[in-house]
C-alpha atoms as a PDB file:
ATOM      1  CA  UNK A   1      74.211 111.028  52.103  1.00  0.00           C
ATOM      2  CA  UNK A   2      72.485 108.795  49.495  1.00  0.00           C
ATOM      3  CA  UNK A   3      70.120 110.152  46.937  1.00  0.00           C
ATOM      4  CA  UNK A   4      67.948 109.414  44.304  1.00  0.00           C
ATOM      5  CA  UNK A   5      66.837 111.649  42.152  1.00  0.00           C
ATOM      6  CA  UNK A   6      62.695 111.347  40.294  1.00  0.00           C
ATOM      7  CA  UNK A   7      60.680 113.382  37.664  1.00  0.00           C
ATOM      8  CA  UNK A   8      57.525 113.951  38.107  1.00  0.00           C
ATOM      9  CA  UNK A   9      54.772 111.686  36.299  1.00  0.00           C
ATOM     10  CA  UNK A  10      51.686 112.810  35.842  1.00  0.00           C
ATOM     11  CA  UNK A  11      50.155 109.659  37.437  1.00  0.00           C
ATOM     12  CA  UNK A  12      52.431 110.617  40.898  1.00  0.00           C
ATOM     13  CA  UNK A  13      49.610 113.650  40.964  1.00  0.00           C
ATOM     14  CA  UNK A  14      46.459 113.452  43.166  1.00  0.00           C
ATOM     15  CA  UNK A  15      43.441 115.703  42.184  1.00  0.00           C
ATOM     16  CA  UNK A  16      44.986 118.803  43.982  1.00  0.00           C
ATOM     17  CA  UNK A  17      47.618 118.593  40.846  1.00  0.00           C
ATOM     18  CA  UNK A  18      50.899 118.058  43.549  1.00  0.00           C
ATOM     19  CA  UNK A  19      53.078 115.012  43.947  1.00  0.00           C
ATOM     20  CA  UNK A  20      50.388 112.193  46.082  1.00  0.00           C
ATOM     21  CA  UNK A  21      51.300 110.395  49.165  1.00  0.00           C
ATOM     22  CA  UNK A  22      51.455 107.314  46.964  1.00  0.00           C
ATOM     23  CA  UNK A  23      54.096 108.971  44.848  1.00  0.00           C
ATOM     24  CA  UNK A  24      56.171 109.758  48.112  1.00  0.00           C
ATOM     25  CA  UNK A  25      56.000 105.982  49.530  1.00  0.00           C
ATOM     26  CA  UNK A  26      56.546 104.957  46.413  1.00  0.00           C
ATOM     27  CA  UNK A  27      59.808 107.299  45.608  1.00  0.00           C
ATOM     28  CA  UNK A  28      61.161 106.280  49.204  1.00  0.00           C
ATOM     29  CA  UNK A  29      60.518 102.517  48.912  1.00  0.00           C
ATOM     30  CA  UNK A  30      62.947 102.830  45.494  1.00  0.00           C
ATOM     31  CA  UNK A  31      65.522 104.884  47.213  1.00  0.00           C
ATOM     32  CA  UNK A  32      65.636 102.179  49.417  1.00  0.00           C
ATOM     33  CA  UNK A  33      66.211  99.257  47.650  1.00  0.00           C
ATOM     34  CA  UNK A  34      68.822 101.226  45.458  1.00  0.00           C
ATOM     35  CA  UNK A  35      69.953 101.493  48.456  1.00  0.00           C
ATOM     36  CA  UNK A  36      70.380  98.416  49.716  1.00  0.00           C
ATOM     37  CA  UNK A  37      71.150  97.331  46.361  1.00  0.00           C
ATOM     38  CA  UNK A  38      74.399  99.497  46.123  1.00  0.00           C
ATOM     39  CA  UNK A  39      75.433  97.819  49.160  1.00  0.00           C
ATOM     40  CA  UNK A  40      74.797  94.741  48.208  1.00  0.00           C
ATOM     41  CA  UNK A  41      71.756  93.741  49.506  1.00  0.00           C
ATOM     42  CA  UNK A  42      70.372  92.928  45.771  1.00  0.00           C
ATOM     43  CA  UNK A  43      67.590  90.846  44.770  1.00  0.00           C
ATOM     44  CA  UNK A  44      69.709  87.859  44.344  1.00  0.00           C
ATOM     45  CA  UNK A  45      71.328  88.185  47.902  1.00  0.00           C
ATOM     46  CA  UNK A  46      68.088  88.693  49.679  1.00  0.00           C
ATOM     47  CA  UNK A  47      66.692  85.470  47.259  1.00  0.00           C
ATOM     48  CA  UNK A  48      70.059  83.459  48.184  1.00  0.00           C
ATOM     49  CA  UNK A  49      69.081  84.098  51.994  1.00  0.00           C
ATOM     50  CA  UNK A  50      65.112  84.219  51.475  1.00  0.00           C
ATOM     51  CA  UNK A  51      64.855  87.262  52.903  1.00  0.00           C
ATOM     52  CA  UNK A  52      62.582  90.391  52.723  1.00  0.00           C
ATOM     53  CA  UNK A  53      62.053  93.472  54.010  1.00  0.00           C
ATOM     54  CA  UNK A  54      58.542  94.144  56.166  1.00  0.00           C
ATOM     55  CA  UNK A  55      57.746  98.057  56.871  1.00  0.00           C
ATOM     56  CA  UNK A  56      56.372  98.843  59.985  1.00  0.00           C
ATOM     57  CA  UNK A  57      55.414 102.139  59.300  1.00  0.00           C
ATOM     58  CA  UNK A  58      56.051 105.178  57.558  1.00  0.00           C
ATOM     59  CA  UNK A  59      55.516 108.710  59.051  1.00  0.00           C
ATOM     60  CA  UNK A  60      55.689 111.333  56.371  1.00  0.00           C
ATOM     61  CA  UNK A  61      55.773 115.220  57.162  1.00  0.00           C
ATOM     62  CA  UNK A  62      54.966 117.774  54.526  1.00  0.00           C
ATOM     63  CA  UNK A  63      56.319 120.736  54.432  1.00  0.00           C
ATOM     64  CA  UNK A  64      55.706 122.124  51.050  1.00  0.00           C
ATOM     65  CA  UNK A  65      53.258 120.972  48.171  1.00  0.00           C
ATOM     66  CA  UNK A  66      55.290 119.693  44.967  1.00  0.00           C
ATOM     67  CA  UNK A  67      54.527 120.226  41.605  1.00  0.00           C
ATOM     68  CA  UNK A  68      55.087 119.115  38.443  1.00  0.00           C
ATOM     69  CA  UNK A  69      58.028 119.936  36.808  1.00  0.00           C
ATOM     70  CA  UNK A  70      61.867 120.031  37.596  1.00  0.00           C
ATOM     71  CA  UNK A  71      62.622 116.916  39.452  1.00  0.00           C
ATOM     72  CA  UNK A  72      62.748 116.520  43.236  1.00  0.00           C
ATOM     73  CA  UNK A  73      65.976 114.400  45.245  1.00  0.00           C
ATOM     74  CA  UNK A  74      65.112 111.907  48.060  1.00  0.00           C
ATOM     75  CA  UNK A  75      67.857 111.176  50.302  1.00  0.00           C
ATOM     76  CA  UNK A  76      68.194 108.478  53.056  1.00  0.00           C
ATOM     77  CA  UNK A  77      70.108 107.870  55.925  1.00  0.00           C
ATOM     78  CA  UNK A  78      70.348 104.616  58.723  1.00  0.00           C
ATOM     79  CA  UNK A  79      68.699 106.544  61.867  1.00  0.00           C
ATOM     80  CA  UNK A  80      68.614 103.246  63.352  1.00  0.00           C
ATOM     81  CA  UNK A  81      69.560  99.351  63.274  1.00  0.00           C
ATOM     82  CA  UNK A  82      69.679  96.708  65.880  1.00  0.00           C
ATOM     83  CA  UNK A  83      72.240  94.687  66.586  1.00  0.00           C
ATOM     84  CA  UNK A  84      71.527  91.699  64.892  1.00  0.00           C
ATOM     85  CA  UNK A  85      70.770  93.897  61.961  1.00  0.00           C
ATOM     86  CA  UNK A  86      66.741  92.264  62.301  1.00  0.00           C
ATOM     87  CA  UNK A  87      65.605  95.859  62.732  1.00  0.00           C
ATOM     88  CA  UNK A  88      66.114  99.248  60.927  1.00  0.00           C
ATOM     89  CA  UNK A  89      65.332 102.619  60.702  1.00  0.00           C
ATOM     90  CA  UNK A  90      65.582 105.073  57.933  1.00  0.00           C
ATOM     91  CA  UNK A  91      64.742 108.716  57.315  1.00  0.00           C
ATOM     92  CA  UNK A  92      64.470 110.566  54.110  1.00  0.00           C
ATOM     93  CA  UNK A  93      63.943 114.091  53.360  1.00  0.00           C
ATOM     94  CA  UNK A  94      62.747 115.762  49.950  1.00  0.00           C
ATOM     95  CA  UNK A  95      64.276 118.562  48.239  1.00  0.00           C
ATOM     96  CA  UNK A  96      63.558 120.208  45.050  1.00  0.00           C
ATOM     97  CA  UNK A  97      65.849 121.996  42.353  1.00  0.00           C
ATOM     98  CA  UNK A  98      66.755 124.568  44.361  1.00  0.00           C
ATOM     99  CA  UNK A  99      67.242 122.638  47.268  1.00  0.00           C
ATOM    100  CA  UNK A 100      64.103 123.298  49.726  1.00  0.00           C
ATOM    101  CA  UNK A 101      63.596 121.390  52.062  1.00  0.00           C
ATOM    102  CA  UNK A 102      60.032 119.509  50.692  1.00  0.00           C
ATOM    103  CA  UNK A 103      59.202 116.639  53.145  1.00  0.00           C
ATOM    104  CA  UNK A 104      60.841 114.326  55.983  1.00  0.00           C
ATOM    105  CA  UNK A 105      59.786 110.681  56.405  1.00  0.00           C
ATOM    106  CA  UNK A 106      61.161 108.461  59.416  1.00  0.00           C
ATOM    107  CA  UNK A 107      60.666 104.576  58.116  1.00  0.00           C
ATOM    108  CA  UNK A 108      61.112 101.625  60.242  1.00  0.00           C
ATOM    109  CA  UNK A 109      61.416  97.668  59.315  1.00  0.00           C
ATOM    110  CA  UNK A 110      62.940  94.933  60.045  1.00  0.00           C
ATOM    111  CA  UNK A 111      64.201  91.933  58.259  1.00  0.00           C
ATOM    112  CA  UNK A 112      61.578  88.130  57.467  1.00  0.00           C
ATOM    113  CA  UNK A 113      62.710  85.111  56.973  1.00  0.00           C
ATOM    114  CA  UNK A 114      60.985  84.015  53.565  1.00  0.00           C
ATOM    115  CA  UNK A 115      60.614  80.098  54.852  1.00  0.00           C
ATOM    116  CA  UNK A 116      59.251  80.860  58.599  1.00  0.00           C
ATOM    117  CA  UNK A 117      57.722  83.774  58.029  1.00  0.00           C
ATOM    118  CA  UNK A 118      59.404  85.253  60.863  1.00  0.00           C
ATOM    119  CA  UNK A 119      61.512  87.730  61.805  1.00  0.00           C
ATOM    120  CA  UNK A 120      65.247  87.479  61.716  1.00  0.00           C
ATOM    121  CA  UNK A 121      68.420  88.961  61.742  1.00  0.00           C
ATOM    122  CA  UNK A 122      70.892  89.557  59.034  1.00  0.00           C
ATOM    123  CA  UNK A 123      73.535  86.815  58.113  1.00  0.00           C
ATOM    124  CA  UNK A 124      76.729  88.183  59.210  1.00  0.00           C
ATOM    125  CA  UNK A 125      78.567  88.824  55.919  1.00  0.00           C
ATOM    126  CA  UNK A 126      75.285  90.939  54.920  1.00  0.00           C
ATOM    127  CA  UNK A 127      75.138  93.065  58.496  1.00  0.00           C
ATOM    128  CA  UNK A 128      78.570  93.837  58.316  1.00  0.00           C
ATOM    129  CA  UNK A 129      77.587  95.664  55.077  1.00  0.00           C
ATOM    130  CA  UNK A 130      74.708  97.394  56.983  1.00  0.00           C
ATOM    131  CA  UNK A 131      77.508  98.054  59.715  1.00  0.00           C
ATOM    132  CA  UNK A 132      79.607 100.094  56.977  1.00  0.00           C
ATOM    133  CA  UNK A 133      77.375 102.469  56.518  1.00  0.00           C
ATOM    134  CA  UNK A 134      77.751 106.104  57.819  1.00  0.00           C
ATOM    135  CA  UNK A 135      76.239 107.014  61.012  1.00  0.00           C
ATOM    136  CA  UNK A 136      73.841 110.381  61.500  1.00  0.00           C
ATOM    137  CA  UNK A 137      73.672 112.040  64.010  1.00  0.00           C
ATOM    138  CA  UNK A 138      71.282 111.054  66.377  1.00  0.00           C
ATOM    139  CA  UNK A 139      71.766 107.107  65.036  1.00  0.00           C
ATOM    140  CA  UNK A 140      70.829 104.446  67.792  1.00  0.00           C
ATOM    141  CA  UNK A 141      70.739 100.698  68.676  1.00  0.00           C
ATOM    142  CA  UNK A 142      67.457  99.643  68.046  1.00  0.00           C
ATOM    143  CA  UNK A 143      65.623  97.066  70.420  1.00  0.00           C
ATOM    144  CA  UNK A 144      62.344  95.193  69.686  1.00  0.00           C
ATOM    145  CA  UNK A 145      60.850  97.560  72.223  1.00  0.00           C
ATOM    146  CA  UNK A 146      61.603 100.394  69.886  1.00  0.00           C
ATOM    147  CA  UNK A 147      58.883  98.884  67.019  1.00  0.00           C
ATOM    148  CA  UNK A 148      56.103  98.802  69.889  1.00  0.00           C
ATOM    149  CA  UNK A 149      56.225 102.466  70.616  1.00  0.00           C
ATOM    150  CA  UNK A 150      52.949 103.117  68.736  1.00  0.00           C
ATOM    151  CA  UNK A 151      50.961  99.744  69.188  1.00  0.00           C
ATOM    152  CA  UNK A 152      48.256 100.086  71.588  1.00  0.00           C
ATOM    153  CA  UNK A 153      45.898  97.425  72.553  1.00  0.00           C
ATOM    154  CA  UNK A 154      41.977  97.987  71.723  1.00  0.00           C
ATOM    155  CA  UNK A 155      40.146  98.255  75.140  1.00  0.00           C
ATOM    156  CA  UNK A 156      36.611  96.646  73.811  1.00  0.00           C
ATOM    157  CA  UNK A 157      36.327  94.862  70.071  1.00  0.00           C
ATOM    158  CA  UNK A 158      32.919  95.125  68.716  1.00  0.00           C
END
């Protein structure tokens, strides 16, 4: 399992004096590209290929309020990628110094083509990297119909 380990800023606090939802997106998002990063999706590969990663959405569940003090590990782990490697989908969880269970996020995104603006699939040389990576339990193939789940269409604009 990958992890990344934070401190705790005082500006990742909201007024109730525990770690913000800001602080959260904001810890995932790095996990992520470290991430990616280690596997060798770096800056300069995604620049060679003019690509960039688009979220779709982020659902976060708290389970307990974190404070200030010892630091707090984010882990992450591919729940889901499609074929082409255009979509993904990863989850993280939160644990603190004694290893409490703190929060679970579920993350999916996909892959745009810097030029187009559209999305796109991985070249191969960089999916086969996403390939390599470990399998959860639970892991799937994700389709395009996947990313719709939640979209709904407005029955009247005013």
């Amino acid at each position: 399992m990958y992890t990344k380990e934070f401190e705790i800023r005082w500006s990742d606090l909201d007024a109730n004096r525990h770690l913000a939802n800001s602080a959260y997106i904001n810890f995932m998002s790095h996990t992520r590209m470290s991430f990616l990063t280690d596997l060798g999706l770096s800056h300069p590969h995604l620049k060679e290929y003019q690509l960039g990663p688009v979220v779709f959405y982020e659902h976060v569940y708290y389970f307990r309020e974190i404070f200030p003090g010892p630091p707090v590990k984010v882990s992450l782990s591919l729940a889901g990628l499609s074929e082409d490697g255009r979509f993904f989908e990863f989850h993280h969880d939160f644990y603190d110094h004694r290893g409490r269970h703190m929060a679970h996020c579920e993350m999916m995104g996909a892959w745009i083509d810097l030029r187009s603006r559209k999305l796109t699939g991985l070249p191969q040389d960089l999916k086969q990297r996403m390939e390599r990576v470990e399998r959860p339990e639970g892991f799937r193939v994700l389709t395009k119909e996947d990313t719709r789940k939640y979209a709904r269409k407005p029955k009247d604009l005013v």
